[in-house]
N, C-alpha and C. Protein backbone atom coordinates (compact mmCIF):
# COMPACT_ATOMS: atom_id res chain seq x y z
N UNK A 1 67.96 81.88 57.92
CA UNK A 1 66.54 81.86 58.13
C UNK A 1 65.80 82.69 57.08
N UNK A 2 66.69 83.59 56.66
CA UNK A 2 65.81 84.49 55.42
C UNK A 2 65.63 83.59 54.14
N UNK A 3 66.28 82.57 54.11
CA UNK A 3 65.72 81.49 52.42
C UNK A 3 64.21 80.75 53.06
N UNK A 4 64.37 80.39 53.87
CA UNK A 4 63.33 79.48 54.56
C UNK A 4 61.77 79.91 54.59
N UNK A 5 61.21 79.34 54.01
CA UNK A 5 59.57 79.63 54.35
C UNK A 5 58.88 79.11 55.42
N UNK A 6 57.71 80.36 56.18
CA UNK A 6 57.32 80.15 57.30
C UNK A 6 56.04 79.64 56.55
N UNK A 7 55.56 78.70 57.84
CA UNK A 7 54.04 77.78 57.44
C UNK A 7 53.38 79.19 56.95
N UNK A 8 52.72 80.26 57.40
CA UNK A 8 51.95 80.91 57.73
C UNK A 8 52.27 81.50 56.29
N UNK A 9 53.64 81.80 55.34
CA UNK A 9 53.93 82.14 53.84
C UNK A 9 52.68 81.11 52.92
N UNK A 10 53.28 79.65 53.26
CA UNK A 10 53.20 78.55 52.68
C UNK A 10 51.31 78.39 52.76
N UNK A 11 50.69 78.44 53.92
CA UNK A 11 49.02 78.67 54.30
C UNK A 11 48.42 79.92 53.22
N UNK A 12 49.26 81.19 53.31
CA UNK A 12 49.00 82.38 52.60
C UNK A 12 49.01 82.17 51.17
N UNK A 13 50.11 81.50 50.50
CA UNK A 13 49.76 81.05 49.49
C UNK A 13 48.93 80.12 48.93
N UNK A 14 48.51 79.17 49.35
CA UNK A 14 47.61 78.10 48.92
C UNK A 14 46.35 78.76 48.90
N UNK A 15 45.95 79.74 49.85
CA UNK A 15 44.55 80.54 50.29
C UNK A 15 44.32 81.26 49.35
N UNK A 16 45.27 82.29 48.27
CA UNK A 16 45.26 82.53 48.07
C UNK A 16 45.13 81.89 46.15
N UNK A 17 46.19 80.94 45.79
CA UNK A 17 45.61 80.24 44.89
C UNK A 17 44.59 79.80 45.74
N UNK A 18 43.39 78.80 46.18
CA UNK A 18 42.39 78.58 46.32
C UNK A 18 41.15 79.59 46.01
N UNK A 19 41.34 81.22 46.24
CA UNK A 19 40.69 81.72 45.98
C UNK A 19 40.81 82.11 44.00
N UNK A 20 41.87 82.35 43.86
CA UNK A 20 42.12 82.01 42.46
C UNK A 20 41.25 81.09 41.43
N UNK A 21 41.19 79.86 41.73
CA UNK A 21 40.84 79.30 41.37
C UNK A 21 39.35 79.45 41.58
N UNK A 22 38.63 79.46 42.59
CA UNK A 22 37.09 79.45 42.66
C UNK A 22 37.13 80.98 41.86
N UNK A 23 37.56 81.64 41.46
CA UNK A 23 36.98 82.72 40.34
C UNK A 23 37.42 81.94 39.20
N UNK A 24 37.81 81.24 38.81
CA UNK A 24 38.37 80.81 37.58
C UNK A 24 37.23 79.95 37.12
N UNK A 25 36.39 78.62 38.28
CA UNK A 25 35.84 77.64 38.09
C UNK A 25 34.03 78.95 37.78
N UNK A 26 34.32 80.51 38.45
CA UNK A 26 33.20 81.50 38.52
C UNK A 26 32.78 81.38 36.85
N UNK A 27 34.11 82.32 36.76
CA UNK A 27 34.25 82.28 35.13
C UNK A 27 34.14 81.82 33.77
N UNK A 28 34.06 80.06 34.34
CA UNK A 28 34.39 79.02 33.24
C UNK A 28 32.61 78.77 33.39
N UNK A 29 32.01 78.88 34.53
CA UNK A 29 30.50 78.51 34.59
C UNK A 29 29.57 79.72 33.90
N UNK A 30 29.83 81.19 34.16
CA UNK A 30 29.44 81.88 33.79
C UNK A 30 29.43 81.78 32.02
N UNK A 31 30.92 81.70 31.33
CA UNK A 31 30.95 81.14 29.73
C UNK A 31 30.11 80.41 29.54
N UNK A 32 30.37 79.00 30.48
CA UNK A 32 29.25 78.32 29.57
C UNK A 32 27.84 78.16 29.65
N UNK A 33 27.29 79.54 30.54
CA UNK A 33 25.87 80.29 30.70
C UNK A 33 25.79 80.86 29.44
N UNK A 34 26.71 81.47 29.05
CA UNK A 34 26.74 82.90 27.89
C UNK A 34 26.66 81.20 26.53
N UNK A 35 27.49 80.64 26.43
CA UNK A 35 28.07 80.17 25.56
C UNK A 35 26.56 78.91 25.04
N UNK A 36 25.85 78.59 25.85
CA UNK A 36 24.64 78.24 26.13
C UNK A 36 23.72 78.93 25.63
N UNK A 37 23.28 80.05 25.69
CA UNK A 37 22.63 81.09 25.89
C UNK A 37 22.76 81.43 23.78
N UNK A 38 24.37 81.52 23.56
CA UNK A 38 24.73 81.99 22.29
C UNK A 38 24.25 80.73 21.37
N UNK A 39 24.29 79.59 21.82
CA UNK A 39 24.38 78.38 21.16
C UNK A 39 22.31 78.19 21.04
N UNK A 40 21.82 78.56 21.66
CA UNK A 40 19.89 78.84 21.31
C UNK A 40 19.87 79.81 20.37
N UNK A 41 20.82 81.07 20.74
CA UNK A 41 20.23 82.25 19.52
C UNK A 41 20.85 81.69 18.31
N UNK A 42 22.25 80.48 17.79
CA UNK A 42 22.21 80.29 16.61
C UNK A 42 20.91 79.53 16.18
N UNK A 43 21.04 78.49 17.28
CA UNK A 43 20.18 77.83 16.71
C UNK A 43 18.55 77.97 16.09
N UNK A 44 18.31 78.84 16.86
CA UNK A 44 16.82 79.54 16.85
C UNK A 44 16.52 81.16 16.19
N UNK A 45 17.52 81.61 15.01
CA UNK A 45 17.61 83.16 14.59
C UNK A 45 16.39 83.74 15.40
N UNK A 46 14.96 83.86 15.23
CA UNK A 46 14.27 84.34 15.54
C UNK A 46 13.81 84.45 17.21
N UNK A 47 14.58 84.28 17.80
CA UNK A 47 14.68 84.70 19.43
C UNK A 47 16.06 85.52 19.33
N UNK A 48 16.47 86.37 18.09
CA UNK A 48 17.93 87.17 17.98
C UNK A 48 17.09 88.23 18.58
N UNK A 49 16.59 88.57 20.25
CA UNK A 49 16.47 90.14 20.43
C UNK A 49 16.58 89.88 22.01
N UNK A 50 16.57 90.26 23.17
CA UNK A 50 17.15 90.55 24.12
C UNK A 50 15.77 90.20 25.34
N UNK A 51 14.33 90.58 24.66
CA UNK A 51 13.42 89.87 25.29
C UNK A 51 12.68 88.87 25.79
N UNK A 52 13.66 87.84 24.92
CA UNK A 52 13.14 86.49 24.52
C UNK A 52 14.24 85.97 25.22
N UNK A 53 15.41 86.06 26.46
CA UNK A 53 16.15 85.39 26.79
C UNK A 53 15.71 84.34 27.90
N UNK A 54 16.10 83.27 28.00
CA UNK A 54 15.50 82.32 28.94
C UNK A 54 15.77 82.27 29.90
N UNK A 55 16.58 82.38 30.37
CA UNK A 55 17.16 82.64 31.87
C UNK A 55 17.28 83.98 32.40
N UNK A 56 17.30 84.39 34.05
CA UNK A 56 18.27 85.42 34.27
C UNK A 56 18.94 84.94 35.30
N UNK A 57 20.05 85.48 35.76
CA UNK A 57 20.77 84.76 36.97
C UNK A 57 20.08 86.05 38.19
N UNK A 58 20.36 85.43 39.55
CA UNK A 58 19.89 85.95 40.69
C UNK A 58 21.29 85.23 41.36
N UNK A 59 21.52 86.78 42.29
CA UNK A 59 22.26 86.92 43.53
C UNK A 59 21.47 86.68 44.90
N UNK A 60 21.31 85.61 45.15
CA UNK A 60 20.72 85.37 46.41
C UNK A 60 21.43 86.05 48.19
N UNK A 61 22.74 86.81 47.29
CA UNK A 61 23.47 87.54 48.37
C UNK A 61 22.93 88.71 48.25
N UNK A 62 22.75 89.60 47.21
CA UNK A 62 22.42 90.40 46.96
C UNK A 62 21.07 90.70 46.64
N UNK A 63 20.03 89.86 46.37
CA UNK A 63 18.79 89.72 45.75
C UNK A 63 18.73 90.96 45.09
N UNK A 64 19.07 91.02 43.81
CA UNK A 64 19.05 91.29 42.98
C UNK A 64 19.17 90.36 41.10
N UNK A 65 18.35 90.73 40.45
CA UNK A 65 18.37 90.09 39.26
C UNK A 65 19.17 90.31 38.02
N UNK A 66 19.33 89.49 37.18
CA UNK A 66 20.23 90.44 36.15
C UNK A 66 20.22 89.50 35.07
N UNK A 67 20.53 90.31 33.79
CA UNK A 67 20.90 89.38 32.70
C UNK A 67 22.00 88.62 32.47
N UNK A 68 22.22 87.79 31.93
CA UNK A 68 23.02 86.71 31.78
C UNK A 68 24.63 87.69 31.19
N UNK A 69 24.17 88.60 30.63
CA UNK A 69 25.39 89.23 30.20
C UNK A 69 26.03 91.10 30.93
N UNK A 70 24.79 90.76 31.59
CA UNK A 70 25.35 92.10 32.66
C UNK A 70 27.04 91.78 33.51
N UNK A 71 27.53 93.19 33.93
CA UNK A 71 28.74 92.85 33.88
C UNK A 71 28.56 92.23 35.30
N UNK A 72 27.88 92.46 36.35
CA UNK A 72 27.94 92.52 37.62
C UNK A 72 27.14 90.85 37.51
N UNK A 73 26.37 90.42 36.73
CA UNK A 73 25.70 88.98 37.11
C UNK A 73 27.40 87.41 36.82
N UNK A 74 27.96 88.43 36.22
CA UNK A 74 29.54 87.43 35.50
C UNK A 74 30.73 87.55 36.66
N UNK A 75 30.18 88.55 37.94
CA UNK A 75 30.92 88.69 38.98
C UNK A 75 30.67 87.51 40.17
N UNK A 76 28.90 87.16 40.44
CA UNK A 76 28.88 86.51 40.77
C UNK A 76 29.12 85.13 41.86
N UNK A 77 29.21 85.08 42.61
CA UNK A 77 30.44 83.65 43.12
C UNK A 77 28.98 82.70 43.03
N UNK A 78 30.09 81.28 42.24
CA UNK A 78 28.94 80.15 41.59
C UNK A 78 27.69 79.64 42.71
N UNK A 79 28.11 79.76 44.55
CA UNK A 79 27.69 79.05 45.12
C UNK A 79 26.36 80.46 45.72
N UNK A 80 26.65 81.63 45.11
CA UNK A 80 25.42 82.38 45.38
C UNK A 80 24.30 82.73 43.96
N UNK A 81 24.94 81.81 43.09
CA UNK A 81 23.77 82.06 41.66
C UNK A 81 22.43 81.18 41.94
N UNK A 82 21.32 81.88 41.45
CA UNK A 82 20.50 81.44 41.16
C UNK A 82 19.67 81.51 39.52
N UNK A 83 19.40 80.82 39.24
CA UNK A 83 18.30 80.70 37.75
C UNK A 83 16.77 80.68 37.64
N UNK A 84 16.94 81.88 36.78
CA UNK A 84 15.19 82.26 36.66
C UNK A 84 14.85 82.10 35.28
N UNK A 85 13.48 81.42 34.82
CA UNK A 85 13.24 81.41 33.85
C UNK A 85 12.45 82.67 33.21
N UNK A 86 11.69 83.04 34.51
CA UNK A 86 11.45 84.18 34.05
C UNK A 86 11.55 85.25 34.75
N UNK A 87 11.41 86.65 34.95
CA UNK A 87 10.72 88.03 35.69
C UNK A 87 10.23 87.71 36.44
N UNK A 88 8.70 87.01 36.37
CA UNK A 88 8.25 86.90 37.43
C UNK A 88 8.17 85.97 38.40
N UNK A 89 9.09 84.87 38.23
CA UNK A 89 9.21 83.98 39.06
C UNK A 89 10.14 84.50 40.20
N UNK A 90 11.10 85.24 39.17
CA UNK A 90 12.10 86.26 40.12
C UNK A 90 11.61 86.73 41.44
N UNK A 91 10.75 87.77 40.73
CA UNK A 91 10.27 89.07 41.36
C UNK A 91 9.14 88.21 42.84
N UNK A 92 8.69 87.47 42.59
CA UNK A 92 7.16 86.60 43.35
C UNK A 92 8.75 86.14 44.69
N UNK A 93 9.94 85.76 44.24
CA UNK A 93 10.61 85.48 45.44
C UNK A 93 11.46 86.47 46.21
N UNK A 94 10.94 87.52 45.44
CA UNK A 94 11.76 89.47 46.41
C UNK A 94 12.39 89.40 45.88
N UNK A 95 13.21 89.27 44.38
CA UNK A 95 14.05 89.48 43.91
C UNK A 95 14.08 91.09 43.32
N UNK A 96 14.82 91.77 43.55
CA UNK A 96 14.80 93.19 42.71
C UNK A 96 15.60 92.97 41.37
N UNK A 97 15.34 94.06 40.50
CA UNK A 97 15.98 94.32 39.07
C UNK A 97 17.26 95.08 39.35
N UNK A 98 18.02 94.29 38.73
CA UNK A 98 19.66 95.23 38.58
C UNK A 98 18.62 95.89 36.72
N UNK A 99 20.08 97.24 36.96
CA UNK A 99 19.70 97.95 35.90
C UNK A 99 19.72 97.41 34.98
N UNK A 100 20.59 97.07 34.57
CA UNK A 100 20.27 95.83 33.11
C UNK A 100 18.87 95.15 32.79
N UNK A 101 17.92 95.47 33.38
CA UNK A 101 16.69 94.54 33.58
C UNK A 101 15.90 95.57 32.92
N UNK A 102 16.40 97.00 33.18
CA UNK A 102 15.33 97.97 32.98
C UNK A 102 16.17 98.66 31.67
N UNK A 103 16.70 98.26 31.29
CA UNK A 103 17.34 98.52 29.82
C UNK A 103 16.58 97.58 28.56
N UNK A 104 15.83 96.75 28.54
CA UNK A 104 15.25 96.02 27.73
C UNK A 104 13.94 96.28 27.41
C-alpha cells in the first residue's frame, strides 16, 4: 500500500499544478502589459518618461492603483485586474494610490 497513490495525493496534486499555472497564465498577461507598454515607448521616443504612461492597473481586491511596472501590480491575479487610462478615472471610482503612484 505504500507504492500506491491515494485520490486525495492525486486531487492535491492537480490543485496544486492548477494553481501553478493560473500564476503562469498571471505572468504571461502581465509581460505582455509591460511588453505593450515597451513596444509605444519604442515606437513613440518622446513619451520616454514615466508621466506619460497610458495605463495603470487596479486591484479591485485591494482598491488600490499602481503602475504597470510596480512590483506588487505584476502580483496581481488576472481575474482581479483592472485598467485605467488615467488617475482620475481611477481615483472618481475609490481607487487609492499604491506608492509607486507617488514616486512620479
Amino acid at each position: 500500500m505504500d507504492s500506491e497513490i491515494s485520490s486525495n495525493q492525486i486531487k492535491r496534486a492537480f490543485s496544486k499544478i492548477k494553481e501553478e499555472m493560473r500564476d503562469l497564465y498571471s505572468r504571461i498577461e502581465h509581460l505582455e502589459q509591460e511588453n505593450k507598454i515597451l513596444k509605444q515607448t519604442i515606437n513613440n521616443p518622446q513619451t520616454n518618461n514615466r508621466k506619460t504612461i497610458t495605463k495603470l492597473i487596479g486591484n479591485n481586491l485591494s482598491g488600490k492603483i499602481h503602475l504597470p511596472d510596480c512590483p506588487y501590480a505584476k502580483k496581481i491575479a488576472i481575474q482581479n485586474i483592472e485598467e485605467f487610462d488615467d488617475i482620475k478615472q481611477a481615483l472618481r471610482q475609490k481607487y487609492k494610490k499604491c506608492n509607486c503612484i507617488s514616486l512620479i
